[in-house]
Protein backbone atom coordinates (compact mmCIF):
# COMPACT_ATOMS: atom_id res chain seq x y z
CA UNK A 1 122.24 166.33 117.08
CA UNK A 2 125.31 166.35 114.70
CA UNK A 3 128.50 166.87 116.65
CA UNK A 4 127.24 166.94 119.98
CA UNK A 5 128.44 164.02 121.36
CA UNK A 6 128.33 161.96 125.53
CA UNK A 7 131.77 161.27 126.63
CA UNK A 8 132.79 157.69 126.32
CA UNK A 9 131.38 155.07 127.68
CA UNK A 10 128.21 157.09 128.71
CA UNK A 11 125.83 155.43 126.34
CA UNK A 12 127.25 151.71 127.67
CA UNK A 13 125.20 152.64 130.53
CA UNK A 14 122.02 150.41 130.59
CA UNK A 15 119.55 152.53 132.92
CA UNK A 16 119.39 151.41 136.43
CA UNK A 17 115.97 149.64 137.13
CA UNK A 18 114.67 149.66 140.48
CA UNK A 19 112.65 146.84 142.05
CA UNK A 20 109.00 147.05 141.00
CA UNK A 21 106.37 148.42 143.46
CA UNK A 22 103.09 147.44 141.52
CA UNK A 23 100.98 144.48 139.50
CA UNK A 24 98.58 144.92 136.78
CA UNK A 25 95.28 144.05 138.12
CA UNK A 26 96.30 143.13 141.57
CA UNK A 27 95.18 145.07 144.37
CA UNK A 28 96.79 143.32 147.58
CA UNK A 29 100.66 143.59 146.85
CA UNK A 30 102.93 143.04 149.37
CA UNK A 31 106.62 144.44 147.80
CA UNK A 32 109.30 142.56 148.71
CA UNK A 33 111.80 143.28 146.01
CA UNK A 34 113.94 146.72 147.02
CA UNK A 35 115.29 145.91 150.75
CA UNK A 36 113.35 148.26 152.38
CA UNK A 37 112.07 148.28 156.28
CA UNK A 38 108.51 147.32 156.36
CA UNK A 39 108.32 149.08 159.63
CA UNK A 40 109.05 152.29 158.19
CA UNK A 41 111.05 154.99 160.31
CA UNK A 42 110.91 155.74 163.73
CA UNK A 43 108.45 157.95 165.49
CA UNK A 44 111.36 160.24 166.48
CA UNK A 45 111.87 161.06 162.93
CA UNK A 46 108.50 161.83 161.90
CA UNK A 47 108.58 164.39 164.64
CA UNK A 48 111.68 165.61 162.67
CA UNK A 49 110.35 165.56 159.60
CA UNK A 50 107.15 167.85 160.45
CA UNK A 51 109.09 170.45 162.02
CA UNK A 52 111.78 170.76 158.99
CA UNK A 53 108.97 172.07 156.89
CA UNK A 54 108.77 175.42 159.29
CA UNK A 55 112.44 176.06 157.43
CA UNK A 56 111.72 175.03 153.75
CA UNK A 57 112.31 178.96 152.93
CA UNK A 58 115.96 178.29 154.03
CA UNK A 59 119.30 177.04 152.63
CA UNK A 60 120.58 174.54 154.60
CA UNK A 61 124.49 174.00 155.36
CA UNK A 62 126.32 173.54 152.97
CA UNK A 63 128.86 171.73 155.25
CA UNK A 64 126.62 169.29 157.06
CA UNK A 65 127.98 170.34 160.81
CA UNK A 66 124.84 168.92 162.54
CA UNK A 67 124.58 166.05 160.62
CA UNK A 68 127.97 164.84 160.39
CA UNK A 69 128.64 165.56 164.51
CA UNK A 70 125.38 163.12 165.21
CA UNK A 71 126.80 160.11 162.99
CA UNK A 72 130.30 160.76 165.04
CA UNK A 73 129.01 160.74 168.05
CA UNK A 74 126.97 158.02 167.77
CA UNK A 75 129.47 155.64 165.77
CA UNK A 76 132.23 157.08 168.17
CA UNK A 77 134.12 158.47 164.46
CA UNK A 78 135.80 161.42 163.80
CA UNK A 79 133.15 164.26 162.76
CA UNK A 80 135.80 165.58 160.18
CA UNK A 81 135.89 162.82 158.59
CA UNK A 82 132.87 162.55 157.60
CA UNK A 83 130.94 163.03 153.73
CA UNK A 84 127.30 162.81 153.22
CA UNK A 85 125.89 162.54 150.47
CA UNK A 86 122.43 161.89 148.49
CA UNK A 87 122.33 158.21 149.80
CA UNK A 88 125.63 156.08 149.59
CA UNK A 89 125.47 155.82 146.14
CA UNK A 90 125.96 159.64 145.82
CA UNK A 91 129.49 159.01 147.76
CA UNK A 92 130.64 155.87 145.54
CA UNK A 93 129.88 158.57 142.72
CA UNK A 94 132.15 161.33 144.37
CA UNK A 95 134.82 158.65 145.21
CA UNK A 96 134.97 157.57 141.35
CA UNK A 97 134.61 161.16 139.91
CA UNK A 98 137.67 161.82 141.70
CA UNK A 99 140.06 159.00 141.76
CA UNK A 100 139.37 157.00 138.20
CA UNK A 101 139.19 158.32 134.58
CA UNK A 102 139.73 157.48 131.13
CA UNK A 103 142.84 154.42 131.17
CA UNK A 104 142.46 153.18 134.71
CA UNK A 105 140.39 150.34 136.04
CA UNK A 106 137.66 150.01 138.04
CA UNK A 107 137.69 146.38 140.05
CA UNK A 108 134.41 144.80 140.89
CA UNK A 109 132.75 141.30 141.76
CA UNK A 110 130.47 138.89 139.53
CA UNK A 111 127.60 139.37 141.69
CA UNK A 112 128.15 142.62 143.10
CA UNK A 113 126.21 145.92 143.16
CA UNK A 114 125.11 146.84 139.74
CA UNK A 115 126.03 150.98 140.27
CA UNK A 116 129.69 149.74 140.78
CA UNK A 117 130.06 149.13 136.76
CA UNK A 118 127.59 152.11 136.04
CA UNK A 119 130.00 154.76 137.67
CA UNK A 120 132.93 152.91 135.81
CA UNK A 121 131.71 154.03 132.99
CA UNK A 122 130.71 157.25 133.67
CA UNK A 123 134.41 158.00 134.34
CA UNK A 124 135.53 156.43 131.14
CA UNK A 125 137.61 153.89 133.04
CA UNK A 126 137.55 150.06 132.31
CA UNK A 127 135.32 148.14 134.93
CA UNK A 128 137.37 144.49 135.35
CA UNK A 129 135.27 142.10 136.76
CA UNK A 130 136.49 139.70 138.91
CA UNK A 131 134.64 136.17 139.76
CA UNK A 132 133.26 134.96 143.62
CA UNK A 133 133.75 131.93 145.15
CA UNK A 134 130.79 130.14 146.39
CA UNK A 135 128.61 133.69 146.40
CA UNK A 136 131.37 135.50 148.35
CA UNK A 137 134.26 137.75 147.69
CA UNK A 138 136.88 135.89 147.07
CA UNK A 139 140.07 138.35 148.03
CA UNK A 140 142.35 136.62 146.29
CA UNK A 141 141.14 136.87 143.08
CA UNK A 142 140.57 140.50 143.60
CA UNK A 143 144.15 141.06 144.23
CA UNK A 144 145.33 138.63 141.21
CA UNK A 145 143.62 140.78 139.07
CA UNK A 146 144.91 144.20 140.14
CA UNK A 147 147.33 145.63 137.96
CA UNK A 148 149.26 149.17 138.46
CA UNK A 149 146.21 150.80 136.16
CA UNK A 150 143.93 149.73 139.26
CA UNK A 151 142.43 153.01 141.09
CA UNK A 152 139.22 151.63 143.00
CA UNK A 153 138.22 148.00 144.29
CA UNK A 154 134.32 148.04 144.87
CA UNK A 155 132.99 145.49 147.25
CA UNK A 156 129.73 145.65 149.53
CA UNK A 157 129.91 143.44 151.96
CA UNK A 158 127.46 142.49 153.61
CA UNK A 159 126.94 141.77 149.56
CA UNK A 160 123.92 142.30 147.73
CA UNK A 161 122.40 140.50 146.24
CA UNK A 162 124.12 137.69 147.85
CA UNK A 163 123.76 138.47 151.42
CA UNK A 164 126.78 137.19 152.30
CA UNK A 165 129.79 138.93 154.41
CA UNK A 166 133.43 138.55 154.35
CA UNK A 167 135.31 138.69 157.90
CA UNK A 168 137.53 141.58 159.20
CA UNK A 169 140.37 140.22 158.47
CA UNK A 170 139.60 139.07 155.02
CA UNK A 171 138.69 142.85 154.03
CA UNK A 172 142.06 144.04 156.08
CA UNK A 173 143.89 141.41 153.98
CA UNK A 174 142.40 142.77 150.63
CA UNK A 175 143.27 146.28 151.63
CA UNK A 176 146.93 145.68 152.87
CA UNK A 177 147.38 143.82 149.20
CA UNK A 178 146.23 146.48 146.94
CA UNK A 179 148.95 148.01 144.75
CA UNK A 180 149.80 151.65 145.72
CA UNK A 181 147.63 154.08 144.16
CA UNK A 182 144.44 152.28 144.85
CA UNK A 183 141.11 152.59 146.96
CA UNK A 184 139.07 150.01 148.77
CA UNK A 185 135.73 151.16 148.66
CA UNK A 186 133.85 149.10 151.67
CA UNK A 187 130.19 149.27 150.37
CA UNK A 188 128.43 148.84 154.42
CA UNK A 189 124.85 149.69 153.01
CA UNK A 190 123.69 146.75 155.27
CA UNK A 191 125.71 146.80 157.88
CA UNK A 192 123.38 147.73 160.82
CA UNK A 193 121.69 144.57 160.16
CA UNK A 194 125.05 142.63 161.86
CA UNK A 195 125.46 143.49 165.17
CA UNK A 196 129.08 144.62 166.72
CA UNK A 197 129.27 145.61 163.13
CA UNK A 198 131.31 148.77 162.51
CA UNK A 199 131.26 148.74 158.75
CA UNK A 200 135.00 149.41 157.94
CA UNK A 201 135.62 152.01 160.35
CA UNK A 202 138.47 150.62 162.44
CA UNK A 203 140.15 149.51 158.69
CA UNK A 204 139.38 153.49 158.30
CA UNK A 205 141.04 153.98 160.94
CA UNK A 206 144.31 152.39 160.60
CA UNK A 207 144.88 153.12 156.81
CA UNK A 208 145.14 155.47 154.26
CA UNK A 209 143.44 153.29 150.96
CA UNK A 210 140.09 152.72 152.30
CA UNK A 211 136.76 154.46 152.63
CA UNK A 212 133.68 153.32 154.17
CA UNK A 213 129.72 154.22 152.69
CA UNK A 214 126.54 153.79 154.88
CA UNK A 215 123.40 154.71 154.01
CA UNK A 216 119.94 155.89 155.85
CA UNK A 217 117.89 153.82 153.24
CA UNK A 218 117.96 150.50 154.65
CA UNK A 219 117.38 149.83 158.55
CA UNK A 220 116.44 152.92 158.79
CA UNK A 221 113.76 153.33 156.59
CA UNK A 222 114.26 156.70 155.03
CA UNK A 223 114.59 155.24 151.16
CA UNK A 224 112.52 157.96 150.40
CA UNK A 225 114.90 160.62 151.57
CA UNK A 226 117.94 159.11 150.44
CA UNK A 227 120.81 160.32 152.55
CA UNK A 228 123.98 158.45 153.14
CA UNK A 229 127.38 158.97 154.35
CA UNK A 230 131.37 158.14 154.04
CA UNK A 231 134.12 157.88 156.26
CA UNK A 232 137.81 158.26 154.80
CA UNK A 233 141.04 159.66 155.81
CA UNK A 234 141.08 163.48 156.16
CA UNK A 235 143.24 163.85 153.06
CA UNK A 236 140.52 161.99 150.78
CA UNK A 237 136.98 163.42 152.15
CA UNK A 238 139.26 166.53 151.41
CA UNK A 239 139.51 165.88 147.43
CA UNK A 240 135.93 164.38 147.76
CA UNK A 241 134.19 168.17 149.34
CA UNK A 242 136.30 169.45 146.15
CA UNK A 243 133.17 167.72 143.90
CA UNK A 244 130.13 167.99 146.00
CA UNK A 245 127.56 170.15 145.15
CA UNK A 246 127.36 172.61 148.66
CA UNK A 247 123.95 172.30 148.52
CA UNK A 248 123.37 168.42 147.49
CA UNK A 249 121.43 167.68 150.93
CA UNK A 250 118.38 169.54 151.92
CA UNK A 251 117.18 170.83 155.40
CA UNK A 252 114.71 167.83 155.41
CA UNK A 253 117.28 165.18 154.71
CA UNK A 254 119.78 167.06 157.33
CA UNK A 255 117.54 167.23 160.01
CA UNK A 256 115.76 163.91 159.57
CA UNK A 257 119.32 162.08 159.28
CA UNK A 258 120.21 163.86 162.76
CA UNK A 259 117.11 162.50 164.50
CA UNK A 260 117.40 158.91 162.69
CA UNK A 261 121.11 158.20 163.71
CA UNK A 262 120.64 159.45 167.12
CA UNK A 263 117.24 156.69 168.35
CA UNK A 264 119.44 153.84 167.94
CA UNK A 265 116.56 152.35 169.96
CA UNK A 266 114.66 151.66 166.69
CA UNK A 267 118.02 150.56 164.79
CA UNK A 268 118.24 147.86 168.00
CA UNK A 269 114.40 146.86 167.35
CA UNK A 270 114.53 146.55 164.10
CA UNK A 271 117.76 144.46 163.60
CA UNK A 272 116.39 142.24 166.06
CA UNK A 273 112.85 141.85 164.08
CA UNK A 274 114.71 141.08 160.90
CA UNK A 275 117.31 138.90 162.39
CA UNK A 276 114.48 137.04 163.87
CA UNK A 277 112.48 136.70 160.73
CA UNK A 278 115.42 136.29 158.61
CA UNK A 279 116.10 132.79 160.03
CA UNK A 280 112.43 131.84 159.93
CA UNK A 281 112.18 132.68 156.57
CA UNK A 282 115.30 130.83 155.71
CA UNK A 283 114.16 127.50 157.36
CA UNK A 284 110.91 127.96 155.97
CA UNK A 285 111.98 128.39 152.36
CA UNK A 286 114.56 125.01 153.16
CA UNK A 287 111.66 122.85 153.80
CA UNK A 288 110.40 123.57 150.80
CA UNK A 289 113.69 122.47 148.94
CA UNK A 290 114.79 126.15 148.28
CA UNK A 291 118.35 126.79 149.44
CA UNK A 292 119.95 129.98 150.69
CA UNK A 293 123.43 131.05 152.18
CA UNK A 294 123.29 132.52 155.46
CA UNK A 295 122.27 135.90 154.72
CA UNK A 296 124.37 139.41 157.00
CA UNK A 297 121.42 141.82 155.47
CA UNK A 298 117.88 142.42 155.25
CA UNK A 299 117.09 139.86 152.32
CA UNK A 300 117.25 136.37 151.21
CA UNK A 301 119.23 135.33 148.24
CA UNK A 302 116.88 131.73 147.41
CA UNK A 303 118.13 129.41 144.84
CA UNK A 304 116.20 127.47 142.76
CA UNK A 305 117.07 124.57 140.12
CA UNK A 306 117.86 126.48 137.27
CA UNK A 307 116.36 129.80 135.54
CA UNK A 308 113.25 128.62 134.02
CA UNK A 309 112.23 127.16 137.65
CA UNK A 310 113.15 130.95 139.13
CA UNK A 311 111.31 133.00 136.85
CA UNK A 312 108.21 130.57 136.68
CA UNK A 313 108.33 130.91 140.77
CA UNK A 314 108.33 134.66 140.48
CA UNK A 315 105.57 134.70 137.71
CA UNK A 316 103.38 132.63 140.43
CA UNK A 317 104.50 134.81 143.27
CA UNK A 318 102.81 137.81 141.15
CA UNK A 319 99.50 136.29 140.87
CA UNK A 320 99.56 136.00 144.58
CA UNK A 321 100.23 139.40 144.96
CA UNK A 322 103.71 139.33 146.08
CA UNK A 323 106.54 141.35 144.12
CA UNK A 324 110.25 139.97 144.70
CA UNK A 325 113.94 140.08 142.84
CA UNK A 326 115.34 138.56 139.91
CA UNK A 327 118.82 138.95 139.61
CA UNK A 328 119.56 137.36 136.71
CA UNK A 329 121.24 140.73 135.72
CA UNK A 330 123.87 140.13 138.52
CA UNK A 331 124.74 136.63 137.24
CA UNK A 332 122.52 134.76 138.99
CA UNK A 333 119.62 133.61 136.72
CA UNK A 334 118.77 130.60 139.20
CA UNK A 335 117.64 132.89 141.98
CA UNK A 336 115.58 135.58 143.52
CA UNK A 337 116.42 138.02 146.16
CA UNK A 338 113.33 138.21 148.78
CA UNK A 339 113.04 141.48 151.08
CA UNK A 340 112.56 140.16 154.91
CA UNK A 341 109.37 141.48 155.23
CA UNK A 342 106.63 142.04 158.33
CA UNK A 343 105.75 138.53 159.79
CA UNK A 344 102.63 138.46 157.85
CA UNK A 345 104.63 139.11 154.88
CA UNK A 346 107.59 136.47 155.18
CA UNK A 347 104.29 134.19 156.38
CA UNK A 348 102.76 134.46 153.03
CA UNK A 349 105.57 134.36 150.23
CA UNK A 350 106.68 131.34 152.38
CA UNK A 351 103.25 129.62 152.02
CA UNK A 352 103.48 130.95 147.91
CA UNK A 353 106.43 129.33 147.75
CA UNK A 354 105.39 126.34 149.00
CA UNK A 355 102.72 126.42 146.63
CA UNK A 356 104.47 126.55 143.95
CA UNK A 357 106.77 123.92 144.83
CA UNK A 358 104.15 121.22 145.69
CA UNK A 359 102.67 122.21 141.85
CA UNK A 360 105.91 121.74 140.25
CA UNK A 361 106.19 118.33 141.22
């Protein structure tokens, strides 16, 4: 309508496009394209689930006490500390709502998440990118290309789609080097899939410029809830409450996220299911001539020849019934991110692959 005009940069935004659950005509699809657990959640938090609908007439808190004191006590953090949010990507929003407008800049990597330029724009701030080495954050051209106009550095790490997972004191290095005024934004949306790993929390701890995100999505299995969570200093989840909606997570996604957290049972089970499959799929996907890095999360990253060998790999995958990744719109047309499946499903889009291969040559 005449006049009535988006704030800048909002119409830059190409919709976000999720990973594709279905194929015409095909009736056997195993999905293997958004990173979820094919085990699902735990039976702990289907209990949970059933008895949050006795309280669907109810608000729920609008300052997440329950919540927030289960993640603590199981991560050993400090409860006030604590944001949740409508998964992790509701706290990356909150962080760059707060801290980045109109004349600052927004740092990001090549390959990495594609909401990190999304909520650059939303802000009206300029999103620099900066280029990896090898498939991994490379810190010091991050910190070349800060400038005093810098606000937030983005990085997930484990990466995605890369898989691949810079060292403590790589990310302590990149946060000690940012210029003052800026944020380090530690992305751990995969974390639980490395274990000993704490996701940020002791960098947290002992500085003032970083926050950490986690989500309930992943390991979990609760994609379909979508609750996630931050840990930051006191003075920043502070100005972050200051644009949360009070009400922004419901009594479902409260009390399932309690009972999810707490059976770190299934967390152990499952890490050790996709750790387990993650290097047979890997090895299996080798012998057929396709290449990976050594992947920190639930997927693999595989690399084929070029782009027209990728996509015609993924258009035979389909007719087999399997749905997978490309990531051509992350800069690398050349490969395709595969979900670590069941065993019957890394199993089959191993043998597809091989498949294909054996018919390309």
């Amino acid at each position: 309508m005449p006049g009535i005009l988006p704030q800048p940069g909002i119409m830059d935004i190409a919709l976000y496009v999720g990973g594709t659950s279905s194929i015409e005509g095909v009736s056997d699809v195993v999905k293997l394209s958004s990173n979820e657990n094919p085990f699902g959640c735990s039976d702990a938090v289907k209990v949970a689930y059933g008895k949050a609908g006795h309280g669907l007439h109810r608000y729920p808190s609008t300052d997440h006490a329950g919540l927030r004191a289960a993640i603590a006590e199981v991560h050993g953090l400090d409860g006030e500390r604590i944001i949740c949010g409508v998964g992790s990507d509701e706290v990356l929003q909150f962080v760059t709502m707060a801290y980045a407008g109109v004349g600052d800049e927004v740092i990001y990597t090549e390959h990495g998440f594609s909401m990190y330029p999304i909520l650059a724009k939303m802000v009206g701030a300029k999103g620099v990118v900066v280029p990896e080495r090898e498939r991994m954050v490379d810190v010091d051209a991050i910190l070349a290309a800060c400038t005093q106009k810098t606000k937030i550095v983005f990085i997930a790490n484990p990466g995605n789609p890369t898989g691949t997972m810079l060292p403590p004191e790589e990310v302590a290095r990149l946060a000690d080097g940012l210029p003052d005024g800026a944020i380090l934004v530690h992305d751990g949306a995969y974390t639980e899939f490395v274990a000993g790993a704490d996701g940020g929390a002791a960098l947290v701890e002992a500085r003032e410029n970083v926050i950490m995100t986690r989500t309930f999505s992943k390991i979990y299995g609760l994609g379909g809830l979508r609750i996630g969570w931050g840990y930051a200093p006191k003075e920043i989840i502070d100005v972050l409450n200051r644009v949360r909606q009070p009400f922004n997570l419901s009594t479902v996604q409260l009390e399932v996220g309690e009972a999810a957290v707490r059976d770190q049972a299934w967390v152990e089970k499952c890490r050790a299911d996709n750790t387990r499959l993650r290097t047979w799929l890997r090895d299996a996907l080798a012998e057929h001539g396709v290449d990976s890095d050594p992947s920190s999360a639930n997927f693999i990253l595989a690399r084929f020849a070029d782009q027209a060998e990728a996509e015609a790999c993924d258009e035979y995958l389909k007719t087999q019934g399997l749905i997978v990744r490309r990531v051509a719109g992350y800069g690398l047309p050349n490969c395709l991110r595969i979900t670590v499946g069941d065993e019957p499903g890394c199993r089959r889009v191993a043998h597809a692959i091989g498949q294909f291969k054996a018919g390309a040559r």
